[in-house]
Structure formats: C-alpha cells, structure tokens
Protein backbone atom coordinates (compact mmCIF):
# COMPACT_ATOMS: atom_id res chain seq x y z
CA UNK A 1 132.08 -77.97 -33.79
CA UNK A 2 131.84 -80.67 -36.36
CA UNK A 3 131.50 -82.99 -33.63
CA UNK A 4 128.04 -81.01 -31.96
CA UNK A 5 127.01 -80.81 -35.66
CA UNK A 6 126.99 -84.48 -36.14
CA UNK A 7 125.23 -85.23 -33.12
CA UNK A 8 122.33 -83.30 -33.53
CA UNK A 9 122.33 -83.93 -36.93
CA UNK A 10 121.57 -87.26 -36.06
CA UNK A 11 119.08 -86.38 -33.49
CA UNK A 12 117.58 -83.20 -34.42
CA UNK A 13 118.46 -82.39 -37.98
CA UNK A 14 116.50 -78.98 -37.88
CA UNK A 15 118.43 -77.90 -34.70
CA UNK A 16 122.12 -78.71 -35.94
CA UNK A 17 122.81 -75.74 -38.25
CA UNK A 18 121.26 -73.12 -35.98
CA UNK A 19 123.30 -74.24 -33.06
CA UNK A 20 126.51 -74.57 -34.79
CA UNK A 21 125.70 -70.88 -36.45
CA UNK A 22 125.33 -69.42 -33.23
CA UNK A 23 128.27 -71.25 -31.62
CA UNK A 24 130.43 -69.95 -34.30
CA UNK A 25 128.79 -66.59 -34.63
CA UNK A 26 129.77 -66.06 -30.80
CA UNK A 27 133.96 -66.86 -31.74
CA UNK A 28 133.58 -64.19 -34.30
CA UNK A 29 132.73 -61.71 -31.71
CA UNK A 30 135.49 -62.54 -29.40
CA UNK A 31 137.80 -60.70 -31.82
CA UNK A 32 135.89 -57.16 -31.56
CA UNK A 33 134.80 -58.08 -28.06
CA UNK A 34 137.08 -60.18 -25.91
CA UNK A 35 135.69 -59.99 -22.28
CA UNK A 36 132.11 -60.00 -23.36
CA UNK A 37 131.76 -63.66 -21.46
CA UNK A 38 132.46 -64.32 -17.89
CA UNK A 39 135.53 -65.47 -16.28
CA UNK A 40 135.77 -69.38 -16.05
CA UNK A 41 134.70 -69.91 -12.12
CA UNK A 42 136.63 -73.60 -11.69
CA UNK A 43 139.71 -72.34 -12.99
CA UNK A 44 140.79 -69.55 -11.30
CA UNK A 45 143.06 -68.31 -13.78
CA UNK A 46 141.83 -64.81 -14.87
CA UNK A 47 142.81 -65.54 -18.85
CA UNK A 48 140.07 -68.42 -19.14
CA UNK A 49 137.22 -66.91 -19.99
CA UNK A 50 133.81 -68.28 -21.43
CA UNK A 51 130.43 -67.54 -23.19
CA UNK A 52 127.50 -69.60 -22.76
CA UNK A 53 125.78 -70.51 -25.72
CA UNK A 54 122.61 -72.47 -25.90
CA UNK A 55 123.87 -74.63 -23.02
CA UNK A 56 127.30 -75.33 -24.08
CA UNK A 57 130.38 -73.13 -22.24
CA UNK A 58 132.76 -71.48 -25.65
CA UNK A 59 136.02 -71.44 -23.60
CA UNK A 60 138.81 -69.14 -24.59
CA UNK A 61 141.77 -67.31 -23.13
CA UNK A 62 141.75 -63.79 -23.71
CA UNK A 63 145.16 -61.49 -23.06
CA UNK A 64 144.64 -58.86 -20.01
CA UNK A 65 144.72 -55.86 -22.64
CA UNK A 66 142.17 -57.74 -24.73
CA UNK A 67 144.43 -57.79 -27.64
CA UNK A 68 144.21 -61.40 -28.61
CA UNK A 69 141.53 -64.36 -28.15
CA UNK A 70 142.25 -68.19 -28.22
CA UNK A 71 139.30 -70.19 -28.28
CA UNK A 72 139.88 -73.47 -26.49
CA UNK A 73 137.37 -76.03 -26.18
CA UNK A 74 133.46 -76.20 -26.60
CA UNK A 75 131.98 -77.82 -24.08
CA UNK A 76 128.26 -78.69 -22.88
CA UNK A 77 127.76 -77.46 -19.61
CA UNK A 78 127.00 -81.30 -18.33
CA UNK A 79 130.27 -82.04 -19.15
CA UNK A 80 133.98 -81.72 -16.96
CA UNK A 81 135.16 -78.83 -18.02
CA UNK A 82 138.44 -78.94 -15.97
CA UNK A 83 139.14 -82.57 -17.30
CA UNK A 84 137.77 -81.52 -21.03
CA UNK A 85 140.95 -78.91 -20.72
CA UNK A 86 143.08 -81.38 -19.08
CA UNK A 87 142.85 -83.90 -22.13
CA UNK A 88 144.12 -80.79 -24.45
C-alpha cells in the first residue's frame, strides 16, 4: 500500500490517506468476514477472492470454511491482474 500512498501523494495529497485508510480498513474485515467480496472471475480458482475498493481489486485467498484470509496483491482494476499474480 505504500506504493498507492506515494503515488497519490504525489498527485493528490488530500486523496492519499483516505484511500490507503479504506484499502486497509477493508483487510481488517476479511478476518471477521472472509467471503464478503466476490470470487476472482479470471481465475477460476474458488480460493481467490476479491473486494473492490475505490477502483482497485484487494485480492486474497480465503480457506472454504472461512477460517483463514491471505491477502495477496492490490491491484487497480486497469491493471493485469492474472500477470500482477504471476510476478508473485
């Protein structure tokens, strides 16, 4: 997120902490709520799931019993989000 911070930071100073808030204020609700996003349509794989947050896609893989989160990558939804994964 530090990366997203900086950016807008450098563009839009009074837009960089409420977007970073509310990207990390979404992960903190993953824990209590784990399929509260939508399953991650260019995967296929039922554990990828996202949120969509002010036009970037929080992707995270979340257990079948909903017992355990992994966030994964933060990406804006004009960006390759198979390829963003790929380069993990």
């Amino acid at each position: 997120m530090a990366t997203i911070r900086d950016y807008y930071e450098d563009r839009s100073p009074e837009y960089a902490r409420p977007i970073v808030s509310r990207l990390f204020e979404s992960v903190s609700r993953l824990e209590d709520f784990p399929c509260m996003g939508r399953q991650v349509p260019e995967i296929g794989n039922e554990a990828f799931w996202e949120l969509i947050v002010e036009g970037f896609r929080v992707v995270y893989l979340a257990l079948e019993d909903g017992s355990e989160v992994e966030p994964l990558a933060i990406a804006h939804s004009r960006q390759d989000l198979v390829k963003k994964l790929a380069r993990r």
